[in-house]
N, C-alpha and C. Protein backbone atom coordinates (compact mmCIF):
# COMPACT_ATOMS: atom_id res chain seq x y z
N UNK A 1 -154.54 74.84 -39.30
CA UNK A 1 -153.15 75.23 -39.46
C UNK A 1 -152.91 76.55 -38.73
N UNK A 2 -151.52 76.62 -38.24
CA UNK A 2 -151.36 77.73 -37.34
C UNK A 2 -151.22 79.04 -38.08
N UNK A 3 -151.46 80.21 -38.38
CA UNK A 3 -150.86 81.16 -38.88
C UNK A 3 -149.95 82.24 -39.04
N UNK A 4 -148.85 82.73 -39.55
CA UNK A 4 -147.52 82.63 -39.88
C UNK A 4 -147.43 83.62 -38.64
N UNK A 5 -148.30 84.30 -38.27
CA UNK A 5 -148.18 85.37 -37.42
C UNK A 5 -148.57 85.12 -35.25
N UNK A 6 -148.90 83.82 -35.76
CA UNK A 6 -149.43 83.49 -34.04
C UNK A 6 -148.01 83.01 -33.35
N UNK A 7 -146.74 82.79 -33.93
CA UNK A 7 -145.79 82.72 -33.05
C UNK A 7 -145.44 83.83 -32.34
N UNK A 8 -145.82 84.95 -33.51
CA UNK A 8 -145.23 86.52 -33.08
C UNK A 8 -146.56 87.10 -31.95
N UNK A 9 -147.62 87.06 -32.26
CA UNK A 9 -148.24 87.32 -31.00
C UNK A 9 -148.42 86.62 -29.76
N UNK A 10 -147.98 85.56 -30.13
CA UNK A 10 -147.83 84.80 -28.33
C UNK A 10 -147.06 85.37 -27.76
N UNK A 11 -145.80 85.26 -28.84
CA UNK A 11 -144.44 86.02 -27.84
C UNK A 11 -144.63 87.81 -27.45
N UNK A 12 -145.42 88.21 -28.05
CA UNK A 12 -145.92 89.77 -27.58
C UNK A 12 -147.08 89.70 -25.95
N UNK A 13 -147.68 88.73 -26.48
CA UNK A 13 -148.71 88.34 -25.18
C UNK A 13 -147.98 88.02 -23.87
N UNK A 14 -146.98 87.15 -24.06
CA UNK A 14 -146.11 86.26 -23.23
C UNK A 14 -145.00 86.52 -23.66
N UNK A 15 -144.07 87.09 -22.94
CA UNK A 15 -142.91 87.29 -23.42
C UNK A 15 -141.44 86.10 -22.57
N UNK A 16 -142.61 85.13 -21.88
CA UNK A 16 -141.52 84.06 -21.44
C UNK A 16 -142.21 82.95 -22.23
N UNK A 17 -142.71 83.45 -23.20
CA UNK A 17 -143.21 81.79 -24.26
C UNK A 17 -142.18 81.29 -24.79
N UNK A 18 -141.42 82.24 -25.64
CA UNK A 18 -139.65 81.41 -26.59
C UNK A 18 -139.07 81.11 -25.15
N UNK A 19 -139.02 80.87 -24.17
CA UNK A 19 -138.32 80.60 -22.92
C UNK A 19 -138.81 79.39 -22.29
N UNK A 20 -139.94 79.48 -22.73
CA UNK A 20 -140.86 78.23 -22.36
C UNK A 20 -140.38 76.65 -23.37
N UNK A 21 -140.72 77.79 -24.78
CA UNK A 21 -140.38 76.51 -25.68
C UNK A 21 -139.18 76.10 -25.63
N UNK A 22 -138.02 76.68 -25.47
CA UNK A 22 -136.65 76.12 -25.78
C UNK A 22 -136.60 75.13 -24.28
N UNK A 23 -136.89 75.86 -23.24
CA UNK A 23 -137.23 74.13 -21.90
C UNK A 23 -137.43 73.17 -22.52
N UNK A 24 -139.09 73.42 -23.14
CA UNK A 24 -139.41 72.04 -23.54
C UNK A 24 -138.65 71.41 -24.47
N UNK A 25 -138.15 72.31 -25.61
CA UNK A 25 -137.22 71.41 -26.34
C UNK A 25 -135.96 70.52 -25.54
N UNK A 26 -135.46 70.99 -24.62
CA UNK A 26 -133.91 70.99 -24.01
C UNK A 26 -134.48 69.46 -23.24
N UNK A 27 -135.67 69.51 -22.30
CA UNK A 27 -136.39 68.61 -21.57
C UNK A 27 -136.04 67.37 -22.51
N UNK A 28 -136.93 67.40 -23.62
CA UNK A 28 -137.64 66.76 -24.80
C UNK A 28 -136.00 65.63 -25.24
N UNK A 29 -134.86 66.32 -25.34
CA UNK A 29 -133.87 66.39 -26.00
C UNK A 29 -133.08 65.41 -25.25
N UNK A 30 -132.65 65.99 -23.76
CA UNK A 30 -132.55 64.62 -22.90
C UNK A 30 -132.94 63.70 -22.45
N UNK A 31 -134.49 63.89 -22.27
CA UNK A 31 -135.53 62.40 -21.86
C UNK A 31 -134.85 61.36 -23.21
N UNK A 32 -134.71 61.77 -24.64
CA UNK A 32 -134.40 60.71 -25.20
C UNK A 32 -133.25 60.46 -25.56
N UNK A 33 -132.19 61.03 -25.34
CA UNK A 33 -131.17 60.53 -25.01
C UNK A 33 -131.28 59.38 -24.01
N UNK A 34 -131.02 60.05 -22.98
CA UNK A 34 -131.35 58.64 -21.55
C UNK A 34 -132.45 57.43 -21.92
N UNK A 35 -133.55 57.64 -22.76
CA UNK A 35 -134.13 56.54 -23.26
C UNK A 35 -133.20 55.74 -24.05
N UNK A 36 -132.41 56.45 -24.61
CA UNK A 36 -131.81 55.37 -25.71
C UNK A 36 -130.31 55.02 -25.06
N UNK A 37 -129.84 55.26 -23.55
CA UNK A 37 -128.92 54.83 -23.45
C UNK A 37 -129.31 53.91 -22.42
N UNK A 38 -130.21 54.17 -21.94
CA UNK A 38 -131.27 53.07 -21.28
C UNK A 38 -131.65 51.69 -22.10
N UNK A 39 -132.42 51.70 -23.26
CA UNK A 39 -132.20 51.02 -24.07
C UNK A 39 -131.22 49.62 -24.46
N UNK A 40 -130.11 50.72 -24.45
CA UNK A 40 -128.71 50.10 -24.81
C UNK A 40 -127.74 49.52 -23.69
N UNK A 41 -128.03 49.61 -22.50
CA UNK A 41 -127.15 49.57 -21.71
C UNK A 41 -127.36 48.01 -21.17
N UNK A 42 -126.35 47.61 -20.33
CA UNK A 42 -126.25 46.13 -20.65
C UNK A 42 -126.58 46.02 -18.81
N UNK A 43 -128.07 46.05 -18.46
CA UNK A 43 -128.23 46.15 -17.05
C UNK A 43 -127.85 44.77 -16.11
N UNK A 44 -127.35 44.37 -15.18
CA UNK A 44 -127.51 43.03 -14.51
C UNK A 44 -128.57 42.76 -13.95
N UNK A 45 -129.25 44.26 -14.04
CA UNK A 45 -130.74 43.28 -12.92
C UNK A 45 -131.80 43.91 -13.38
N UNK A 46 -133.24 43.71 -13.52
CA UNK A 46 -134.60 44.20 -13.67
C UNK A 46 -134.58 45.45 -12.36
N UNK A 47 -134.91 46.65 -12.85
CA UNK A 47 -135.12 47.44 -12.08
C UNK A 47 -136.61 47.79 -11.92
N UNK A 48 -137.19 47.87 -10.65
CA UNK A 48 -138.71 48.09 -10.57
C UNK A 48 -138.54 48.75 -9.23
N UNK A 49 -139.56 50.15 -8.79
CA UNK A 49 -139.65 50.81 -7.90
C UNK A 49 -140.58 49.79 -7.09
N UNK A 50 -139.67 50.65 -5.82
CA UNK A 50 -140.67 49.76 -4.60
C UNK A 50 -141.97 49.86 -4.32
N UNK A 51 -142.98 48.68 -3.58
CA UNK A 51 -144.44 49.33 -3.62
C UNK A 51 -144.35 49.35 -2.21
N UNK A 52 -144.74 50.97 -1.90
CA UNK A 52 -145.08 51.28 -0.17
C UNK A 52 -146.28 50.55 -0.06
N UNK A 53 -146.54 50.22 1.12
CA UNK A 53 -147.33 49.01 2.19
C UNK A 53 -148.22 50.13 2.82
């Protein structure tokens, strides 16, 4: 378990760590959105990337 105090010394160590985490949250936040409108969306065709030769 982490202890109550290692958020506060990362961010003393690293002071672009809370800058770091809120990216990843923000990242985190839209990947699943777009998963779930992906999901939902009513596509006409199978989409698959091309394979280079």
């Amino acid at each position: 378990m982490i202890s109550a105090g290692w958020y506060e010394e990362t961010c003393r160590a690293d002071p672009s760590y809370p800058r770091l985490r809120l990216d990843r949250e923000i990242v985190h936040r839209h990947d699943k959105r777009l998963g779930a409108r992906l999901r939902h969306a009513r596509l006409r065709h199978n989409a698959a990337p091309e394979e280079e030769s």
